[in-house]
C-alpha atoms as a PDB file:
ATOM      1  CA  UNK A   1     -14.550  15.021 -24.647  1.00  0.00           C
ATOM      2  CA  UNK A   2     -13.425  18.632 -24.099  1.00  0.00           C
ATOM      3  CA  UNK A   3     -17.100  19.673 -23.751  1.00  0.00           C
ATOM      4  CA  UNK A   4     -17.603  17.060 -21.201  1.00  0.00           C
ATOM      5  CA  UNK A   5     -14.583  18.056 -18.930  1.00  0.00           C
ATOM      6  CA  UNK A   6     -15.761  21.947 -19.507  1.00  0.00           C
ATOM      7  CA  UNK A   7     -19.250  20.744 -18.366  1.00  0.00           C
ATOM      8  CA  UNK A   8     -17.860  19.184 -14.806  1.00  0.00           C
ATOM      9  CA  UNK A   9     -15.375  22.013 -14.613  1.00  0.00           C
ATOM     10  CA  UNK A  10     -18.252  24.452 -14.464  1.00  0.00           C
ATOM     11  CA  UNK A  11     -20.443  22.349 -12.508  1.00  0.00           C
ATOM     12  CA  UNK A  12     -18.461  22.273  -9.635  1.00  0.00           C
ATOM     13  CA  UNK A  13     -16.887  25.722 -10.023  1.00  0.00           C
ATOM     14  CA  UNK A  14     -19.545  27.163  -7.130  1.00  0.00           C
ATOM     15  CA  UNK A  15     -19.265  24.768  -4.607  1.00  0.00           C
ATOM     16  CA  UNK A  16     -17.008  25.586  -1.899  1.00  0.00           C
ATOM     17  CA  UNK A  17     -16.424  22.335  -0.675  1.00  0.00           C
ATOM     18  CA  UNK A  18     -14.762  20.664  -3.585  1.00  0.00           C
ATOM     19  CA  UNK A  19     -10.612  21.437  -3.254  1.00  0.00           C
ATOM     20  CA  UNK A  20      -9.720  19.503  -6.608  1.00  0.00           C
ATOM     21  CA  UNK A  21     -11.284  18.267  -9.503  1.00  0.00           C
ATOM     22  CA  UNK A  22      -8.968  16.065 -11.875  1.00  0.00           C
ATOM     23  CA  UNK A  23     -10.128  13.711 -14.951  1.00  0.00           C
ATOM     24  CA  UNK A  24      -8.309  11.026 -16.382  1.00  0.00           C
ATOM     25  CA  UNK A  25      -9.473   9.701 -19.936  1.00  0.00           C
ATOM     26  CA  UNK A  26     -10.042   5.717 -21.020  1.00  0.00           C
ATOM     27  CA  UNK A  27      -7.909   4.893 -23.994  1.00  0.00           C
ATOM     28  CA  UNK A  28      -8.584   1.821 -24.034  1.00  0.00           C
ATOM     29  CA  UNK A  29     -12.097  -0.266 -23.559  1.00  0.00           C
ATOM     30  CA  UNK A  30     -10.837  -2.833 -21.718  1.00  0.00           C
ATOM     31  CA  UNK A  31      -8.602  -1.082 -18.863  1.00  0.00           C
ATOM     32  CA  UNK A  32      -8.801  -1.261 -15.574  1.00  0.00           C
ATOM     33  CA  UNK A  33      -7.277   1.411 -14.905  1.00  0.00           C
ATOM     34  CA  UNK A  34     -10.731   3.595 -14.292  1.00  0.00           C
ATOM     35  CA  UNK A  35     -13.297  -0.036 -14.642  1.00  0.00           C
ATOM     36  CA  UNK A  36     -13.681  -0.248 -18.108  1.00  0.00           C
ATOM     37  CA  UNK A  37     -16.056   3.335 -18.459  1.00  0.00           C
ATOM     38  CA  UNK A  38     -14.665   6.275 -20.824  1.00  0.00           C
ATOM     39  CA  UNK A  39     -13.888   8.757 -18.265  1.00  0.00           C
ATOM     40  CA  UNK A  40     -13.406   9.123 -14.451  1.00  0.00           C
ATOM     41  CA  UNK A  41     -13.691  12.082 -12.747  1.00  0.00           C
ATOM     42  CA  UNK A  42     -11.711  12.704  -9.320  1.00  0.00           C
ATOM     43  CA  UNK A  43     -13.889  15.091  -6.665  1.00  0.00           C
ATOM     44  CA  UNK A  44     -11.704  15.867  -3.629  1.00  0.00           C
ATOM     45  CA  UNK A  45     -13.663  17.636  -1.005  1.00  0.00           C
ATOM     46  CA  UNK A  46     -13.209  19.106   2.015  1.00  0.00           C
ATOM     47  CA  UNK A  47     -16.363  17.147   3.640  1.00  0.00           C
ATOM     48  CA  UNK A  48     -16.250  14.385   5.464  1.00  0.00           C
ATOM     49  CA  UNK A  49     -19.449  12.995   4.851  1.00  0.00           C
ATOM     50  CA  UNK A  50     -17.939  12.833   1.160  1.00  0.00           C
ATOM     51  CA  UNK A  51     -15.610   9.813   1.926  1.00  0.00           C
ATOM     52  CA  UNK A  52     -15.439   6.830  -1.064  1.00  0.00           C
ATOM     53  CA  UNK A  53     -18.785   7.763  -2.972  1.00  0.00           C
ATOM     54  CA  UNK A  54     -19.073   7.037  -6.165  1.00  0.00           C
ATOM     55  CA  UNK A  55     -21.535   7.146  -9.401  1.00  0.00           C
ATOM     56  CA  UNK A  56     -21.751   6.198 -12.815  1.00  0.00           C
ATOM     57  CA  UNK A  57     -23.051   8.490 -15.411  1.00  0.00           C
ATOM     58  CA  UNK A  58     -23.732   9.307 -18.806  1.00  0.00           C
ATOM     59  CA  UNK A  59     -23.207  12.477 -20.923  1.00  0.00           C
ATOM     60  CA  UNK A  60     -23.108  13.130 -24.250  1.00  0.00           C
ATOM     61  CA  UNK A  61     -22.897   9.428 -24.967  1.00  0.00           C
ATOM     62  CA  UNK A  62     -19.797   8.870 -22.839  1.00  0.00           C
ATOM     63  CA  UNK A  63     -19.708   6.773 -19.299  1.00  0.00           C
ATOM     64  CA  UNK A  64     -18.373   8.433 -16.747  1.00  0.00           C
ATOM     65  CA  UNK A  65     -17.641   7.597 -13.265  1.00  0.00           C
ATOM     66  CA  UNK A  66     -17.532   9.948 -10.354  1.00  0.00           C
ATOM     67  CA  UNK A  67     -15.374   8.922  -7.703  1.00  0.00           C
ATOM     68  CA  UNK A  68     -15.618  11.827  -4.530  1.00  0.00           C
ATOM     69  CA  UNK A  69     -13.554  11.510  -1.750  1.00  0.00           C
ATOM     70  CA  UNK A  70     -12.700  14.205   1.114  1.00  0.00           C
ATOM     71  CA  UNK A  71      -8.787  15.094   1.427  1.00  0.00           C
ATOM     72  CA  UNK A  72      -8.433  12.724   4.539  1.00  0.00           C
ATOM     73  CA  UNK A  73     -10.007   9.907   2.922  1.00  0.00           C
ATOM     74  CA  UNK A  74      -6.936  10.956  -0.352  1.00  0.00           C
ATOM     75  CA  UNK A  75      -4.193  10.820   2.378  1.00  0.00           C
ATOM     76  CA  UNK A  76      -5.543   7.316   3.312  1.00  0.00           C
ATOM     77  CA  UNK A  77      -5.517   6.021  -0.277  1.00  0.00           C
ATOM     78  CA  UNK A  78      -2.136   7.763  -0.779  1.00  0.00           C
ATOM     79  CA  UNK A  79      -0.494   6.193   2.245  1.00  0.00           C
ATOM     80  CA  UNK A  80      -2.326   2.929   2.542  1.00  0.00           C
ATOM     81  CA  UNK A  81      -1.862   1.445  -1.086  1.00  0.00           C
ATOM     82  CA  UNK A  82      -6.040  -0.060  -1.140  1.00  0.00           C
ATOM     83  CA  UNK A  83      -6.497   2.158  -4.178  1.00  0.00           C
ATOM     84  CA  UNK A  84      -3.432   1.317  -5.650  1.00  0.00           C
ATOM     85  CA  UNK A  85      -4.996   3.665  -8.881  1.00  0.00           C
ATOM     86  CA  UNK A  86      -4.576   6.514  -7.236  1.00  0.00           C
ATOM     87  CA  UNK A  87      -1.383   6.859  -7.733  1.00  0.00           C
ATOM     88  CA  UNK A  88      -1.921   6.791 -11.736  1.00  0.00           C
ATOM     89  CA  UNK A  89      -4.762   8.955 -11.500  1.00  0.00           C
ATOM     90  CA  UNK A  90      -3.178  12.090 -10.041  1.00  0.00           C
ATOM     91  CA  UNK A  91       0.371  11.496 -12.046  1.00  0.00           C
ATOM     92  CA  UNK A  92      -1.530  11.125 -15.315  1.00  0.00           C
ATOM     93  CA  UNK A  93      -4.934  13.320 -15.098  1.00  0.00           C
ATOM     94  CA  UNK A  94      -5.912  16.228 -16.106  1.00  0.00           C
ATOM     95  CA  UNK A  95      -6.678  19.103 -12.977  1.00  0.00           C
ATOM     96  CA  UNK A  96      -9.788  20.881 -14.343  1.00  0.00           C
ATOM     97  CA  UNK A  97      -9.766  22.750 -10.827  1.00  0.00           C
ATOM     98  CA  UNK A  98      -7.287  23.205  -8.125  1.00  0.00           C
ATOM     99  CA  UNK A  99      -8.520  25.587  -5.050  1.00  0.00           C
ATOM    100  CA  UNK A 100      -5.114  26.985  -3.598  1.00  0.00           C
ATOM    101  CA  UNK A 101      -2.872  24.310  -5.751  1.00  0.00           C
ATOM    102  CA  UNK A 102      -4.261  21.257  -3.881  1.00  0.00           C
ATOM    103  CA  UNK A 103      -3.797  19.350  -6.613  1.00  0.00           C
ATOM    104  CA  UNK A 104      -0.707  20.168  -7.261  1.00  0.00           C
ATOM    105  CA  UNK A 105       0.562  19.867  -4.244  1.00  0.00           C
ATOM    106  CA  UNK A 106      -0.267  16.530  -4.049  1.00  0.00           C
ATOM    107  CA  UNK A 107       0.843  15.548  -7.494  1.00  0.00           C
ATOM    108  CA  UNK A 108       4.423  17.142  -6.446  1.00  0.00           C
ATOM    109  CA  UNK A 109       4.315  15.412  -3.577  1.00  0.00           C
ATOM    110  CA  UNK A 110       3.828  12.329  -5.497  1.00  0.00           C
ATOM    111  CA  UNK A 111       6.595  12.435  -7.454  1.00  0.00           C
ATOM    112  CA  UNK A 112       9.128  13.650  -4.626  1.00  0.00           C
ATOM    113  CA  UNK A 113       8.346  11.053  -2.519  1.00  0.00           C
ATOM    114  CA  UNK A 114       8.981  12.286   0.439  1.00  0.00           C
ATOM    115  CA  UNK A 115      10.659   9.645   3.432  1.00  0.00           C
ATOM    116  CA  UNK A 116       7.438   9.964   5.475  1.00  0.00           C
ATOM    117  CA  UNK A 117       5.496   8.490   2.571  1.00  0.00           C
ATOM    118  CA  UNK A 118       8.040   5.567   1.939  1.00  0.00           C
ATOM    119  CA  UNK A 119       8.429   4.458   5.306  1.00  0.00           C
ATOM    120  CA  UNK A 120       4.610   3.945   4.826  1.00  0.00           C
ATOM    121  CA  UNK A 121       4.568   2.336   1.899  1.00  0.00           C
ATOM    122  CA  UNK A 122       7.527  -0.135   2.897  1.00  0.00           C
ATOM    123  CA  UNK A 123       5.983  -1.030   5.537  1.00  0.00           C
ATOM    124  CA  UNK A 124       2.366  -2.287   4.639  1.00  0.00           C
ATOM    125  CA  UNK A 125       4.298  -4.303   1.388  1.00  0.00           C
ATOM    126  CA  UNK A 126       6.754  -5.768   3.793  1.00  0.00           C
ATOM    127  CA  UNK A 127       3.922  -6.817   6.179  1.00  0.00           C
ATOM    128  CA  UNK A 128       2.145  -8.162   3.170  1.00  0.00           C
ATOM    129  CA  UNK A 129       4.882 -10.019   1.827  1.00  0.00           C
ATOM    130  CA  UNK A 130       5.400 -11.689   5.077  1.00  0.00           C
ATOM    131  CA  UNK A 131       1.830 -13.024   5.398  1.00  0.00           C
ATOM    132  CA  UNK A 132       1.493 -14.306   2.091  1.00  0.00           C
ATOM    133  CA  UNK A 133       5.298 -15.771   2.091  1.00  0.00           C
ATOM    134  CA  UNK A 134       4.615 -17.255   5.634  1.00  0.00           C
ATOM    135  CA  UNK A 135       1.267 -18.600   4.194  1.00  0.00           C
ATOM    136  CA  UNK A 136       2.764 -19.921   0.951  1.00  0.00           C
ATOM    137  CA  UNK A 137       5.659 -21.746   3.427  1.00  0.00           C
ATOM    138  CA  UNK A 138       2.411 -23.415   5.045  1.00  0.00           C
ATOM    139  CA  UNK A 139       0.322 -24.309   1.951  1.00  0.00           C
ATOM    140  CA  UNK A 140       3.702 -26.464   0.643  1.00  0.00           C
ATOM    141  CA  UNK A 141       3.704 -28.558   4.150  1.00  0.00           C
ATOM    142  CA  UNK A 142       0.095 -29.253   3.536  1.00  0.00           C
ATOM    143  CA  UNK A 143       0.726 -30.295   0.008  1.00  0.00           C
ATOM    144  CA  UNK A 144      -1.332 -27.633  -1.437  1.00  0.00           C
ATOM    145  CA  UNK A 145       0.988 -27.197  -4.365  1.00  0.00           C
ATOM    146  CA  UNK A 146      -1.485 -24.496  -6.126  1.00  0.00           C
ATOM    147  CA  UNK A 147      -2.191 -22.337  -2.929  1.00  0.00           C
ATOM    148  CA  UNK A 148       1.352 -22.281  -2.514  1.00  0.00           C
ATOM    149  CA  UNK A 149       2.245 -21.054  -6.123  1.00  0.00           C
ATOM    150  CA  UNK A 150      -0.580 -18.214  -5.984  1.00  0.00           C
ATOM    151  CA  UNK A 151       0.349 -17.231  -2.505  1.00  0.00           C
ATOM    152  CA  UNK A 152       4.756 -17.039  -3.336  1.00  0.00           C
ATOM    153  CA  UNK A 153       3.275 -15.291  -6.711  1.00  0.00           C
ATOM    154  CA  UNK A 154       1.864 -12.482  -4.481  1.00  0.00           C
ATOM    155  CA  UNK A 155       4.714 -12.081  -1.290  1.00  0.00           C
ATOM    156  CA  UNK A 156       6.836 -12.011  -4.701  1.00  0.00           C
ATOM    157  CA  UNK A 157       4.571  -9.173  -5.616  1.00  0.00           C
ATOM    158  CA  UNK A 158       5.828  -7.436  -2.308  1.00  0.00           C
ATOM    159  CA  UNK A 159       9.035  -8.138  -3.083  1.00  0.00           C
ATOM    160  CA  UNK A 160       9.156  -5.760  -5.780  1.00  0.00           C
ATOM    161  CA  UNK A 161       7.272  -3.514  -4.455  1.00  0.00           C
ATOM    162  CA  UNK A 162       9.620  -3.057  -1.590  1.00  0.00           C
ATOM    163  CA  UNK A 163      12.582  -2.611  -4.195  1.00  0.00           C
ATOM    164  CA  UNK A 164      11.233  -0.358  -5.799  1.00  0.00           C
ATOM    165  CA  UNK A 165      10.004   1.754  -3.261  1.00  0.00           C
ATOM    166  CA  UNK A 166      14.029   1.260  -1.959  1.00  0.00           C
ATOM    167  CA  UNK A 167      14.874   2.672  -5.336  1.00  0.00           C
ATOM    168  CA  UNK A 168      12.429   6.106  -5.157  1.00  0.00           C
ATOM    169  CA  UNK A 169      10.313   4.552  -7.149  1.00  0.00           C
ATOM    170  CA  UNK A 170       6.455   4.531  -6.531  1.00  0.00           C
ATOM    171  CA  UNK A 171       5.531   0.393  -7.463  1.00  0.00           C
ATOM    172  CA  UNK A 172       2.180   1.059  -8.746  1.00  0.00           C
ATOM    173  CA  UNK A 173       3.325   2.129 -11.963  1.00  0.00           C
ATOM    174  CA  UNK A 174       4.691  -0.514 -14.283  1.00  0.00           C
ATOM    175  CA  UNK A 175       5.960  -2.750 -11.452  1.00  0.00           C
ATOM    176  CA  UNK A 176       8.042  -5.550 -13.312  1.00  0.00           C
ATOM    177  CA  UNK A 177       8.924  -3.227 -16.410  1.00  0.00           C
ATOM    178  CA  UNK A 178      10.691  -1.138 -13.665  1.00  0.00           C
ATOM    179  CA  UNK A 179      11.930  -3.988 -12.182  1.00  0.00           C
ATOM    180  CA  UNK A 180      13.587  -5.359 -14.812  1.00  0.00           C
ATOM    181  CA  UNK A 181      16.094  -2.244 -14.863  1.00  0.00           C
ATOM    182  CA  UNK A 182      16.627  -1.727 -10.998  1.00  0.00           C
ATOM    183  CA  UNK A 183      16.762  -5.640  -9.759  1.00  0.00           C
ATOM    184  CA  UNK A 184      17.095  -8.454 -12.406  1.00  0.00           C
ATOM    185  CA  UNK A 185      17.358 -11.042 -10.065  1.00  0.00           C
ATOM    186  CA  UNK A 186      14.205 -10.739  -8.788  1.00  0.00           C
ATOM    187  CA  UNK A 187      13.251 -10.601 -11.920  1.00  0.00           C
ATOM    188  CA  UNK A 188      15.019 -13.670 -13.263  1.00  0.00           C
ATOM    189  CA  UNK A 189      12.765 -15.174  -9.620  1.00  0.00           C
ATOM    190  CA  UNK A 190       9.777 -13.955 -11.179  1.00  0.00           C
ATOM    191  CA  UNK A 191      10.501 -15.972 -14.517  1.00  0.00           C
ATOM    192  CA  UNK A 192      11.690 -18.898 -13.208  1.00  0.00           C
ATOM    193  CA  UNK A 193       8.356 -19.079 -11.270  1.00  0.00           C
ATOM    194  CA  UNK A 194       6.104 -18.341 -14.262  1.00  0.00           C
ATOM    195  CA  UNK A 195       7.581 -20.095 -16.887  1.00  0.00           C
ATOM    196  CA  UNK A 196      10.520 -22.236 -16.193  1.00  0.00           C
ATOM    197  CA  UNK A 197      10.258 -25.933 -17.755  1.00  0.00           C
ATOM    198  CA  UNK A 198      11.076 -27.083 -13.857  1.00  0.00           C
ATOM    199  CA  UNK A 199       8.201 -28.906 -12.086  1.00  0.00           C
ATOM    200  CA  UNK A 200       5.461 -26.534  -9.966  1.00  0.00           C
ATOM    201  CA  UNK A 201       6.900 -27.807  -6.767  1.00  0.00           C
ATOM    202  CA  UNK A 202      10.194 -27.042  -7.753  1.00  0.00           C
ATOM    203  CA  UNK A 203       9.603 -23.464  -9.013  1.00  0.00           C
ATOM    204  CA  UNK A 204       7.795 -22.635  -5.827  1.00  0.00           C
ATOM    205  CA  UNK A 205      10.439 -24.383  -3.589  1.00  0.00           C
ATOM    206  CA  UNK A 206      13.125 -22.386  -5.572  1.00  0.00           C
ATOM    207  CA  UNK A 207      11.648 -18.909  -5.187  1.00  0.00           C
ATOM    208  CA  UNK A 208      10.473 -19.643  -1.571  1.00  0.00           C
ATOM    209  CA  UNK A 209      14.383 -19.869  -0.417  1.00  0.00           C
ATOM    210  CA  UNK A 210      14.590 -16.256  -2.190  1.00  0.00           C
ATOM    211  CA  UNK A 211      12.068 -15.032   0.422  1.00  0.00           C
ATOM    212  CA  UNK A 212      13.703 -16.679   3.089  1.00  0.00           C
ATOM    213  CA  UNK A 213      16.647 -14.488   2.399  1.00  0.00           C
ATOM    214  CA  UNK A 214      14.574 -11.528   1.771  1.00  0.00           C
ATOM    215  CA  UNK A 215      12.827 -12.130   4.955  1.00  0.00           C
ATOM    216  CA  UNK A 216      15.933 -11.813   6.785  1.00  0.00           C
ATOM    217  CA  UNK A 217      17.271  -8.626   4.867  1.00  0.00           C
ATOM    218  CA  UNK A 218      14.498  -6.749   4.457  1.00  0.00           C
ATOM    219  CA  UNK A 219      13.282  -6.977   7.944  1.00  0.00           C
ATOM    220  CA  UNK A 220      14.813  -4.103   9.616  1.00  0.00           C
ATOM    221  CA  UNK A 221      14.913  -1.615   6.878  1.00  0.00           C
ATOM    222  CA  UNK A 222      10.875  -1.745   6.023  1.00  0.00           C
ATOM    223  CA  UNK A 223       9.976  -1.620   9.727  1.00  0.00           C
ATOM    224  CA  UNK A 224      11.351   1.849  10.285  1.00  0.00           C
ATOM    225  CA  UNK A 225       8.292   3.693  10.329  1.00  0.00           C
ATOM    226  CA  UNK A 226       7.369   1.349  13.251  1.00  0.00           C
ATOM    227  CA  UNK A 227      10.521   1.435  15.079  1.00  0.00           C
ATOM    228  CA  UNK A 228      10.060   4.978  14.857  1.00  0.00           C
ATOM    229  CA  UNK A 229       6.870   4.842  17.021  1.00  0.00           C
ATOM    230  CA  UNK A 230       8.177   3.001  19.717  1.00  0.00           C
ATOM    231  CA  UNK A 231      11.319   5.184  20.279  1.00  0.00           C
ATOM    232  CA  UNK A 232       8.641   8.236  20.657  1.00  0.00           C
ATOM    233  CA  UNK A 233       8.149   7.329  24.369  1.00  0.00           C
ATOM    234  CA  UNK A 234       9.202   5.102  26.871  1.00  0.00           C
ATOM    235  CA  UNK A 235       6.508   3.263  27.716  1.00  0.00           C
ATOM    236  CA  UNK A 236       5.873   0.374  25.955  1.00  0.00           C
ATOM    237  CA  UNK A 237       3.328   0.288  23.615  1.00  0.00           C
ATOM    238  CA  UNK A 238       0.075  -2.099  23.326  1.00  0.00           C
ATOM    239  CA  UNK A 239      -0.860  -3.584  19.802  1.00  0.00           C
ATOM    240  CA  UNK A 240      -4.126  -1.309  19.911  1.00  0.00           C
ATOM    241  CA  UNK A 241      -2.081   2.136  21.017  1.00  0.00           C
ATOM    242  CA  UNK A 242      -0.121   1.182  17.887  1.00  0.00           C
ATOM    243  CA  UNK A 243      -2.827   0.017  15.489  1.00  0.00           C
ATOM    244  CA  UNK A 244      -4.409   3.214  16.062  1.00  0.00           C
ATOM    245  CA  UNK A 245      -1.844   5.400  15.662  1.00  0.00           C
ATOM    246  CA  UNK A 246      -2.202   7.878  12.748  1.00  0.00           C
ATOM    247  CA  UNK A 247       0.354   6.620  10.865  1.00  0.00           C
ATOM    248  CA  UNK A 248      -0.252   3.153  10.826  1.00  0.00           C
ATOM    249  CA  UNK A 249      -4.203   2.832  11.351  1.00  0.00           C
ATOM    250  CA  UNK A 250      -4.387   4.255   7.335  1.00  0.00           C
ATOM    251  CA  UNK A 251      -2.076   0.717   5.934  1.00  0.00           C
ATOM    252  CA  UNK A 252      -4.643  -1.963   7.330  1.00  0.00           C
ATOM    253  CA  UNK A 253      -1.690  -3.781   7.905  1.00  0.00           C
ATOM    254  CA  UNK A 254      -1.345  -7.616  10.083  1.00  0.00           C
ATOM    255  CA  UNK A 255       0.470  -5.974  12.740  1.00  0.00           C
ATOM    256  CA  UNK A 256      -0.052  -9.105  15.185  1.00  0.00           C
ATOM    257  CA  UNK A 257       2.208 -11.203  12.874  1.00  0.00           C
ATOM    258  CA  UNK A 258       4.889  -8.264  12.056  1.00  0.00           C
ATOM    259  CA  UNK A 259       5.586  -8.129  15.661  1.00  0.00           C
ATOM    260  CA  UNK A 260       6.207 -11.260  16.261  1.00  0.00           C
ATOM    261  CA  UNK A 261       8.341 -11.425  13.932  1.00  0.00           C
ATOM    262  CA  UNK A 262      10.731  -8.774  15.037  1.00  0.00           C
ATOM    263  CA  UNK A 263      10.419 -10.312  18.631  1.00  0.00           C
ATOM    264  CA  UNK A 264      11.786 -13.300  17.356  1.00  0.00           C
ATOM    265  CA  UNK A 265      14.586 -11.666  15.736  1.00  0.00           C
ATOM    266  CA  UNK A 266      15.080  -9.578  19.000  1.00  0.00           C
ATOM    267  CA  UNK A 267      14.849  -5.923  16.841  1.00  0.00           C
ATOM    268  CA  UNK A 268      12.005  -5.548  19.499  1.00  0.00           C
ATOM    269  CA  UNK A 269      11.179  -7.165  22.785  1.00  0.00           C
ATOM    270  CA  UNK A 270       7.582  -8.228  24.651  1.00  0.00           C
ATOM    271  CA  UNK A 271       6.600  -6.835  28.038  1.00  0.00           C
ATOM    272  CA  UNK A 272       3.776  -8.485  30.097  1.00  0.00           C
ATOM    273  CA  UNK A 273       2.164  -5.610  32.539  1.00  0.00           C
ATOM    274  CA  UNK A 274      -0.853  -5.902  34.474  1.00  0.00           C
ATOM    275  CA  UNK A 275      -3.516  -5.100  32.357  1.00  0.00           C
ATOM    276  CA  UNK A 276      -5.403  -1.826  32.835  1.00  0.00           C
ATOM    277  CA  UNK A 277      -8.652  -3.493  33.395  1.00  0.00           C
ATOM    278  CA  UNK A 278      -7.339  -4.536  36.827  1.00  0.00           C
ATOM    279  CA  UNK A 279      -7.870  -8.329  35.406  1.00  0.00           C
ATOM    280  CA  UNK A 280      -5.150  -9.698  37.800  1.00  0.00           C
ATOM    281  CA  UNK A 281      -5.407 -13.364  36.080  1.00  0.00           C
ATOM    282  CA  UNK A 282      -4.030 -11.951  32.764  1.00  0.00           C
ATOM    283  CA  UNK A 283      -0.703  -9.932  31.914  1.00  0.00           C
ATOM    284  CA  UNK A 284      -1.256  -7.351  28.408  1.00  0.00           C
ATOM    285  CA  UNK A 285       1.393  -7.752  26.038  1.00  0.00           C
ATOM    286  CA  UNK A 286       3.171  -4.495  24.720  1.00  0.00           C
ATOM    287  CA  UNK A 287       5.892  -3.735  22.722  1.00  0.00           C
ATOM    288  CA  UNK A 288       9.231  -1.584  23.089  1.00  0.00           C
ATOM    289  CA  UNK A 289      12.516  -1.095  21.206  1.00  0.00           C
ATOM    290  CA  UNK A 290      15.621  -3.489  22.756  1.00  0.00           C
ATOM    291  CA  UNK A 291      18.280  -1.908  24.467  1.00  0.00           C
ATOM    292  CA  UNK A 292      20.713  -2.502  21.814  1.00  0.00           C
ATOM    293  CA  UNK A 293      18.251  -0.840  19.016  1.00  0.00           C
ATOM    294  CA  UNK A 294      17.327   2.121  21.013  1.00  0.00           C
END
């Protein structure tokens, strides 16, 4: 395996574009953690054209996989949680090649956690726990017992996540092991969902009025980062000025359903203006803190 890393590590000594190279080994034949090949290979360039490539290859009788991303395309994964990996990868790899401590920087940066990077985070898990929660509340109306359990399964998911991010603690690695320690109730939730002798319906129904609660709790704490944004300026703000703001259009977040929810609980308030387009038979919505959380 040390040849193969030396190989790469040479390879892409001479090309100026590539800021980092790190390489995490497979233990194991069946993780996930890099698809089931033997080795992955991180490429972080400073190329835009190199965002989210990737290529399976075979060297001295080991698979490898070549993932090559450019260092915006890294902040996205960072921030956004789609490559929840990530996170694992640059913690637990090996840097074969760090142009001015890139690498490093980010790993450090990693394991500070810095507020700008939680407020992210909390954010996109709290949206996510509220769609799935919200969708899980719907699915037991219907009578769709199963829909229900897989959907409270996941916003329980978020849950954690947004516990542990609470805690300092980055919730892609080991989430209920670390859980466990820093919140047994929602633990003890988590078991009496999965394996309780209750009925399905009543499991659900139990861990459902958790989320209610949590709903209600969690609310204003994981929706700094976008309370944040609208304090910036007076103005109110449409849903696409803040969709597309930097950092919230990295967290492919529902944002529609977040805000609507923190109407309703009056942390923000809706403003109907006459819409830019000069369309006088329709009002835009747009968004700005209340008085009383300015």
């Amino acid at each position: 395996m040390e040849h193969i890393k030396a190989h790469f590590a040479s390879s892409y000594q001479d090309e100026p574009s590539v800021v980092g190279l790190a390489v995490i080994e497979n233990p194991y034949s069946y993780n996930p953690l890099i698809d089931g090949l033997d080795l992955l290979l991180l490429v972080v360039k400073n190329d835009e054209h190199a965002f989210n490539e990737t290529e399976h290859v075979q060297l001295e009788g080991q698979r490898v996989m070549i993932r090559t991303i450019d260092s915006a395309g890294l902040n996205e994964w960072l921030s956004g949680g789609e490559n929840r990996n990530i996170i694992e990868w640059l913690v637990r790899g090996e840097i074969l090649l760090d142009r001015d401590g890139y690498l490093s920087d980010v790993r450090e940066r990693l394991l500070q956690f810095p507020d700008a990077m939680r407020e992210q985070k909390q954010f996109s898990e709290f949206a996510g726990f509220l769609r799935t929660y919200l969708q899980a509340k719907q699915d037991l109306l219907d009578g769709n017992l199963l829909d229900a359990y897989s959907h409270v399964l996941t916003a329980l998911n978020h849950w954690a996540h947004i516990v542990l991010i609470e805690e300092g603690r980055h919730p892609e690695l080991t989430v209920w092991k670390q859980l466990k320690r820093v919140h047994p109730g929602i633990y003890k939730l988590y078991e009496e969902l999965t394996v309780s002798p209750e009925t399905l319906e009543q499991r659900v129904q139990l861990v459902m009025l958790g989320c209610e609660f949590s709903v209600m709790t969690k609310m204003k704490t994981s929706c700094v980062l976008l309370f944040n944004i609208l304090r910036s300026r007076e103005e109110p703000w449409s849903i696409a000025e803040l969709q597309s703001h930097p950092s919230i259009n990295v967290l492919h977040v529902d944002l529609s359903l977040v805000l609507q929810k923190l109407v309703k609980r009056e942390y923000i308030r809706e403003v109907a203006v006459m819409h830019e387009l000069g369309d006088i038979g329709a009002l835009e919505l747009r968004y700005m803190m209340t008085e009383k959380e300015m």
